[in-house]
C-alpha atoms as a PDB file:
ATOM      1  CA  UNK A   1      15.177  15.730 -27.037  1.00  0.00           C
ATOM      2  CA  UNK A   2      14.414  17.165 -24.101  1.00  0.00           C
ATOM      3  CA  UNK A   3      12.560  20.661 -22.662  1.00  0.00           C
ATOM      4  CA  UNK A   4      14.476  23.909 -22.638  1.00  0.00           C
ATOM      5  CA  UNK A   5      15.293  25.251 -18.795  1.00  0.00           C
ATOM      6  CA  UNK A   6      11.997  27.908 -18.211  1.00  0.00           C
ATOM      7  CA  UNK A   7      13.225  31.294 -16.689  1.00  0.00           C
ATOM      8  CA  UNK A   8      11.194  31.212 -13.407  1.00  0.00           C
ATOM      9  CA  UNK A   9       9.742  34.830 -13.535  1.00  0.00           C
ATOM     10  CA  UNK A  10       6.677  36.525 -13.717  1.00  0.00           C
ATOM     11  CA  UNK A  11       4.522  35.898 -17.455  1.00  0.00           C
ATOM     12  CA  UNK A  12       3.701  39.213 -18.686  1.00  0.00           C
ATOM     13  CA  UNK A  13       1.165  38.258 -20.928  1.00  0.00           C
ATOM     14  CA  UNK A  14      -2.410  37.870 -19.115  1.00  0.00           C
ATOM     15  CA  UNK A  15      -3.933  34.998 -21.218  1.00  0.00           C
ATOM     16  CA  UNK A  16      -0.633  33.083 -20.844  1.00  0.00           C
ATOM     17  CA  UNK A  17      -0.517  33.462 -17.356  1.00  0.00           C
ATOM     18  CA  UNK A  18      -3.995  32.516 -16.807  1.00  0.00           C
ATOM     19  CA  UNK A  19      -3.374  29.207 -19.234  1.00  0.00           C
ATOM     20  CA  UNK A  20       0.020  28.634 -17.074  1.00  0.00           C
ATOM     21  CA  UNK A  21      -1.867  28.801 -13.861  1.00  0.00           C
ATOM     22  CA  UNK A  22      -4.888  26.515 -14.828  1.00  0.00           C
ATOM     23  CA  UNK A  23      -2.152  23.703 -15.802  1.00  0.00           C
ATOM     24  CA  UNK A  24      -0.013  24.194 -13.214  1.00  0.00           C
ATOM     25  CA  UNK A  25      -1.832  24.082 -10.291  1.00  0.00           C
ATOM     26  CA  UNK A  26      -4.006  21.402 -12.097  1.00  0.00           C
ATOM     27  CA  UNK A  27      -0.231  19.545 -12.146  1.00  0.00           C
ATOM     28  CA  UNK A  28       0.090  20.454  -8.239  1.00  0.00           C
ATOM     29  CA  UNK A  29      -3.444  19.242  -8.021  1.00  0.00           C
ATOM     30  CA  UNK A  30      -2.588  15.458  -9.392  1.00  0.00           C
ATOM     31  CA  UNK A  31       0.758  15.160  -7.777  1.00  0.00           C
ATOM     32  CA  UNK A  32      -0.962  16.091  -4.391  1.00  0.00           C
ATOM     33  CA  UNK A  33      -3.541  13.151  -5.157  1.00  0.00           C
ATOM     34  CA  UNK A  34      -0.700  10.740  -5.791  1.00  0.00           C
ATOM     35  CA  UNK A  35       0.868  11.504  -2.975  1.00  0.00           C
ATOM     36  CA  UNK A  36      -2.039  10.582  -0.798  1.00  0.00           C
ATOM     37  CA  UNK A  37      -2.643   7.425  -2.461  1.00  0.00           C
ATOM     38  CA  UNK A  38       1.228   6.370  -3.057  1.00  0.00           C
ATOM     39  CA  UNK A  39       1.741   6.863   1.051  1.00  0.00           C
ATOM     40  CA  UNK A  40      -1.309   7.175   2.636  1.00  0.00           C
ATOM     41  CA  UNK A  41      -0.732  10.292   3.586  1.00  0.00           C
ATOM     42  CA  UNK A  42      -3.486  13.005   4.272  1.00  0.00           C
ATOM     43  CA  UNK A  43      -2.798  16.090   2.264  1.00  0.00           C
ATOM     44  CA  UNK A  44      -4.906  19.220   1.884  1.00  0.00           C
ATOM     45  CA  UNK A  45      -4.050  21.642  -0.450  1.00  0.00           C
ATOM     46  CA  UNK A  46      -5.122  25.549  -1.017  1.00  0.00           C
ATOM     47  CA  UNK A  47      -4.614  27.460  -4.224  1.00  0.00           C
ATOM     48  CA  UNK A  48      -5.669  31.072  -3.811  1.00  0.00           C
ATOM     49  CA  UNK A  49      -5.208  32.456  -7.652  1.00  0.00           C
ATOM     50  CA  UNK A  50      -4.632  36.279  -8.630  1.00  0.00           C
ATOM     51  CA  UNK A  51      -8.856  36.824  -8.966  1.00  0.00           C
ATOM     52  CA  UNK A  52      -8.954  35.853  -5.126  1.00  0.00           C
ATOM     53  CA  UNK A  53     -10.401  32.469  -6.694  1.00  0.00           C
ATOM     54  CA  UNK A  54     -10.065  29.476  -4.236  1.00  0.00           C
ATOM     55  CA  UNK A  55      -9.261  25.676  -5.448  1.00  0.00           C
ATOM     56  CA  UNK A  56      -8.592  23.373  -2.851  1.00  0.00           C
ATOM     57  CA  UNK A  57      -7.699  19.523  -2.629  1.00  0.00           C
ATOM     58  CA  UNK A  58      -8.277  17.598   0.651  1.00  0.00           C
ATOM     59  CA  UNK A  59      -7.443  13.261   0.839  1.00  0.00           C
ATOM     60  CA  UNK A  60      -9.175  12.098   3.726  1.00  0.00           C
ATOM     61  CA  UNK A  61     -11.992  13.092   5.993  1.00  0.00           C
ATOM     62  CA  UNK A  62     -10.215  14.878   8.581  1.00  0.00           C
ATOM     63  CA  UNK A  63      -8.160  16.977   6.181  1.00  0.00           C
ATOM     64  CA  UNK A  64     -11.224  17.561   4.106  1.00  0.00           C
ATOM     65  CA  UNK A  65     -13.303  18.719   7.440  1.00  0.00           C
ATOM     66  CA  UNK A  66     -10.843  20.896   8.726  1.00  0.00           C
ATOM     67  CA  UNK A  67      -9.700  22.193   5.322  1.00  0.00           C
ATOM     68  CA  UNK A  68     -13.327  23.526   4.760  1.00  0.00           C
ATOM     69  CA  UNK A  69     -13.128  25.421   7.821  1.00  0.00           C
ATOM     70  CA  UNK A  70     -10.199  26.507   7.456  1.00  0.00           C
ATOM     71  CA  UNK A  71     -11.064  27.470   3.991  1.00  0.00           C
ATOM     72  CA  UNK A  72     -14.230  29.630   4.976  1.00  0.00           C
ATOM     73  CA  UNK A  73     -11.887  31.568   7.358  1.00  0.00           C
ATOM     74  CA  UNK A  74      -9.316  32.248   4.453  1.00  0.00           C
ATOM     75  CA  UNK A  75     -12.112  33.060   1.896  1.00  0.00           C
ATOM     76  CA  UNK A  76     -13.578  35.787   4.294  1.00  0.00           C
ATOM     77  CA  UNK A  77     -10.432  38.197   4.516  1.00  0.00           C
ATOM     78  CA  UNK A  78      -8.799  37.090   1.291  1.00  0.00           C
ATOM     79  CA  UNK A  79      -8.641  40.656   0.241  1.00  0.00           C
ATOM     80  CA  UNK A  80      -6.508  42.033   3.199  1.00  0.00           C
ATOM     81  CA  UNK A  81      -4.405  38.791   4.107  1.00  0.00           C
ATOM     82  CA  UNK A  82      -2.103  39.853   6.982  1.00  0.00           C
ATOM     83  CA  UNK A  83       0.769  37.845   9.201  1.00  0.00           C
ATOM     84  CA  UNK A  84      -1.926  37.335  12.257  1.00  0.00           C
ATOM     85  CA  UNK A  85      -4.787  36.029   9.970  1.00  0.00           C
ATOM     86  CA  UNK A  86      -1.810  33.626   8.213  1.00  0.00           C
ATOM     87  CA  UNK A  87      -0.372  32.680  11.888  1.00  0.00           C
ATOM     88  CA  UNK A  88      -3.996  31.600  12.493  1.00  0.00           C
ATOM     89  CA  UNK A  89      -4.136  29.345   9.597  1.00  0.00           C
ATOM     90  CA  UNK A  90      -0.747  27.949  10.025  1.00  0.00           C
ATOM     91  CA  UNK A  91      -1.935  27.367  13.721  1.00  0.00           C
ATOM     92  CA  UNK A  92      -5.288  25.664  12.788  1.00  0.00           C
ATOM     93  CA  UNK A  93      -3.101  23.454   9.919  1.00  0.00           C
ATOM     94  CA  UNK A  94      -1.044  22.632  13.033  1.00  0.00           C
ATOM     95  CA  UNK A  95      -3.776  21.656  15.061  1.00  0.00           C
ATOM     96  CA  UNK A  96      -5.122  19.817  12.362  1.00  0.00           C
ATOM     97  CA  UNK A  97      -2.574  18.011  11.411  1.00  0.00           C
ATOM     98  CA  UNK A  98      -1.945  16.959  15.428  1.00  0.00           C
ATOM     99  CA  UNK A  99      -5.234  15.424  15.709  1.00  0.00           C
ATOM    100  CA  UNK A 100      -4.384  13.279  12.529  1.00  0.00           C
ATOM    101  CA  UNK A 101      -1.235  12.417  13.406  1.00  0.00           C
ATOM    102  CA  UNK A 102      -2.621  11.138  17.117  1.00  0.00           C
ATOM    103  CA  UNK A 103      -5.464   8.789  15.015  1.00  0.00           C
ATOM    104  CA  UNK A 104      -2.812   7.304  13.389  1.00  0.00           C
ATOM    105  CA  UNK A 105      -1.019   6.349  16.161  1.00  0.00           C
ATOM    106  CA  UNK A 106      -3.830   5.448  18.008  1.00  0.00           C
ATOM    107  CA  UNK A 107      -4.452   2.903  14.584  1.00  0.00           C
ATOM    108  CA  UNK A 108      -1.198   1.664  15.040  1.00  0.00           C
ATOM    109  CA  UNK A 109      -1.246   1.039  18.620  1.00  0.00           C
ATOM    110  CA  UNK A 110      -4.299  -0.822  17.714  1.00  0.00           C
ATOM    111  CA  UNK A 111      -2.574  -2.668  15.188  1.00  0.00           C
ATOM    112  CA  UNK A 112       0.111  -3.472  17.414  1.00  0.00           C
ATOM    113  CA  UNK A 113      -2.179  -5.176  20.348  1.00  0.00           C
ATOM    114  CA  UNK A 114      -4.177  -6.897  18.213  1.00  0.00           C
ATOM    115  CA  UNK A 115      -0.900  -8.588  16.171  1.00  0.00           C
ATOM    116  CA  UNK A 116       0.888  -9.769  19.665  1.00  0.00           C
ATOM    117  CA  UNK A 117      -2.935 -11.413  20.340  1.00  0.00           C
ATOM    118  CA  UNK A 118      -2.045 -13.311  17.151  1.00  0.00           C
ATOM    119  CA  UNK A 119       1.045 -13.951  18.262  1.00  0.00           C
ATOM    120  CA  UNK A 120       0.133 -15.264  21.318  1.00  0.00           C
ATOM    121  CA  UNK A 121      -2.771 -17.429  20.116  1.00  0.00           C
ATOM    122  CA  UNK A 122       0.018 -18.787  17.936  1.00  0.00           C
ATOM    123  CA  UNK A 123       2.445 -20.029  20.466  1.00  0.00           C
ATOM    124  CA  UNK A 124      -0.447 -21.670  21.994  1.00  0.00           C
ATOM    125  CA  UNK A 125      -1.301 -23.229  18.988  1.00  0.00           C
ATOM    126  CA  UNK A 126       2.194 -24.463  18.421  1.00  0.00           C
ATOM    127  CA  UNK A 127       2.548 -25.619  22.096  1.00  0.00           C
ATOM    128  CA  UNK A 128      -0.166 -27.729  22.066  1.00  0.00           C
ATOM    129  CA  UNK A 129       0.722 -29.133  17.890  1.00  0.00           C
ATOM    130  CA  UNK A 130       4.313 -29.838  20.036  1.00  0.00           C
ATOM    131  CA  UNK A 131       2.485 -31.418  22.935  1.00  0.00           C
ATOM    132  CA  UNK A 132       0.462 -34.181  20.105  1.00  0.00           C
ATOM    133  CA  UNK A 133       3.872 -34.799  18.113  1.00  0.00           C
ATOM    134  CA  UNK A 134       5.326 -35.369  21.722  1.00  0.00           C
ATOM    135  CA  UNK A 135       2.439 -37.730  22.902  1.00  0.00           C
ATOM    136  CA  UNK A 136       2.266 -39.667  19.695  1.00  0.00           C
ATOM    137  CA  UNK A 137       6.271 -40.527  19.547  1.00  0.00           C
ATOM    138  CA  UNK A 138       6.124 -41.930  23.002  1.00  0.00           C
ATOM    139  CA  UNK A 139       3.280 -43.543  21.952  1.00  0.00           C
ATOM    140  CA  UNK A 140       4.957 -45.009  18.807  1.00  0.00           C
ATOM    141  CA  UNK A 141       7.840 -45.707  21.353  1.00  0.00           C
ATOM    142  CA  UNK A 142       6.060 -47.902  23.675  1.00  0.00           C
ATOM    143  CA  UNK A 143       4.993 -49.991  20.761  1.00  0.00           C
ATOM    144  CA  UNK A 144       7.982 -50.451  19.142  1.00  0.00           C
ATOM    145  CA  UNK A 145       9.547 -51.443  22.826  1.00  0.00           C
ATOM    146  CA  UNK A 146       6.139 -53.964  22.723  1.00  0.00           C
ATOM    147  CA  UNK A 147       6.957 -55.998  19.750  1.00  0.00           C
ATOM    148  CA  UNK A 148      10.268 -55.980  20.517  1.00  0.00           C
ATOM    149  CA  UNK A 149      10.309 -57.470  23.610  1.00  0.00           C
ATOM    150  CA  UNK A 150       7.623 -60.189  22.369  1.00  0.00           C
ATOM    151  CA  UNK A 151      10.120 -61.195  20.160  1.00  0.00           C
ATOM    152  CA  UNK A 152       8.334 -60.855  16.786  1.00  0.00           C
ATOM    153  CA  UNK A 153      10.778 -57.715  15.590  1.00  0.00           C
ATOM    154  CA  UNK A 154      14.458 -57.592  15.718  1.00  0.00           C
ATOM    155  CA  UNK A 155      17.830 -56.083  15.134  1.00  0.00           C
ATOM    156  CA  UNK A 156      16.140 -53.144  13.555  1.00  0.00           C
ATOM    157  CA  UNK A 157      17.401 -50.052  13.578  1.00  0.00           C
ATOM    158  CA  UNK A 158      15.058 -47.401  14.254  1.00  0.00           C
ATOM    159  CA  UNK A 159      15.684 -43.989  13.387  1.00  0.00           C
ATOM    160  CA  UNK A 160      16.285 -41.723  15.785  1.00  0.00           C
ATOM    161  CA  UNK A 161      13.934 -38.554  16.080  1.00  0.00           C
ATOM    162  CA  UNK A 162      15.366 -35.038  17.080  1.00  0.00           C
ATOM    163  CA  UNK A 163      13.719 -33.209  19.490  1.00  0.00           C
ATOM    164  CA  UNK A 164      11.503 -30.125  19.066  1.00  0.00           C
ATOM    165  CA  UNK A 165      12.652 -26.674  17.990  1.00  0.00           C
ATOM    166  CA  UNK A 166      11.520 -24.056  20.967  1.00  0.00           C
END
């Protein structure tokens, strides 16, 4: 059994709307803080309700700074919103959001250097790993060549080693 399709209009009755709102934007509230933790993502949210109330949800430290001041801005002319004051905020969002989207490629970038370091530190690693394996079959080379020429080993057949991967 499932839910029946809600009519998407406005709830006439006061108390219902009031219970509708709490849940919902409680809802929007939850899904906004899975979002951040599910993909790392910064997300601020505002809620302005019908009573000019203001409930607001911010994941991360740079959302949650500029969210308060962009908040305190909001709360002061929440009675006579107009298109300039909401250009302003969309503007600051914008602003915000640039300066988290540059730390998080500057993070990467980060990331990035310090993996080829690894990488390189690894090739090094291997070169010099290939350089003892090298050393120690010619070593193990000479020897066999040693006994056999003294006589005390032979007609064996030794097996034959493949050379290093590069």
């Amino acid at each position: 059994m499932g839910r029946k399709k809600l009519e998407i209009k406005r709830i006439e009755k006061n108390s219902s709307r009031q219970v509708t709102f709490c849940k919902r934007r409680n809802g929007l509230i939850e899904k906004a803080r899975q979002l951040s933790v599910l993909c790392e993502a910064s997300v601020g949210l505002l809620v302005v309700s019908a009573s000019d109330k203001l409930y607001s949800f911010s994941s991360g430290d740079r959302v949650s700074c500029q969210s308060v001041h962009i908040c305190s801005k909001l709360v002061e002319s929440i009675d006579d919103v107009s298109v300039d004051s909401l250009v302003e905020l969309e503007d600051h969002l914008e602003t915000a959001l640039s300066v988290t989207r540059a730390r998080k490629a500057e993070l990467m970038l980060k990331l990035v250097e310090s993996l080829k370091e690894k990488e390189n530190l690894l090739k090094e690693e291997n070169q010099v790993l290939a350089s003892q394996i090298e050393k120690k079959n010619l070593e193990g080379a000479e020897a066999d060549n040693i006994e056999m020429s003294s006589g005390q080993i032979s007609d064996i057949n030794l097996p034959v080693t493949l050379p290093l991967l590069n």
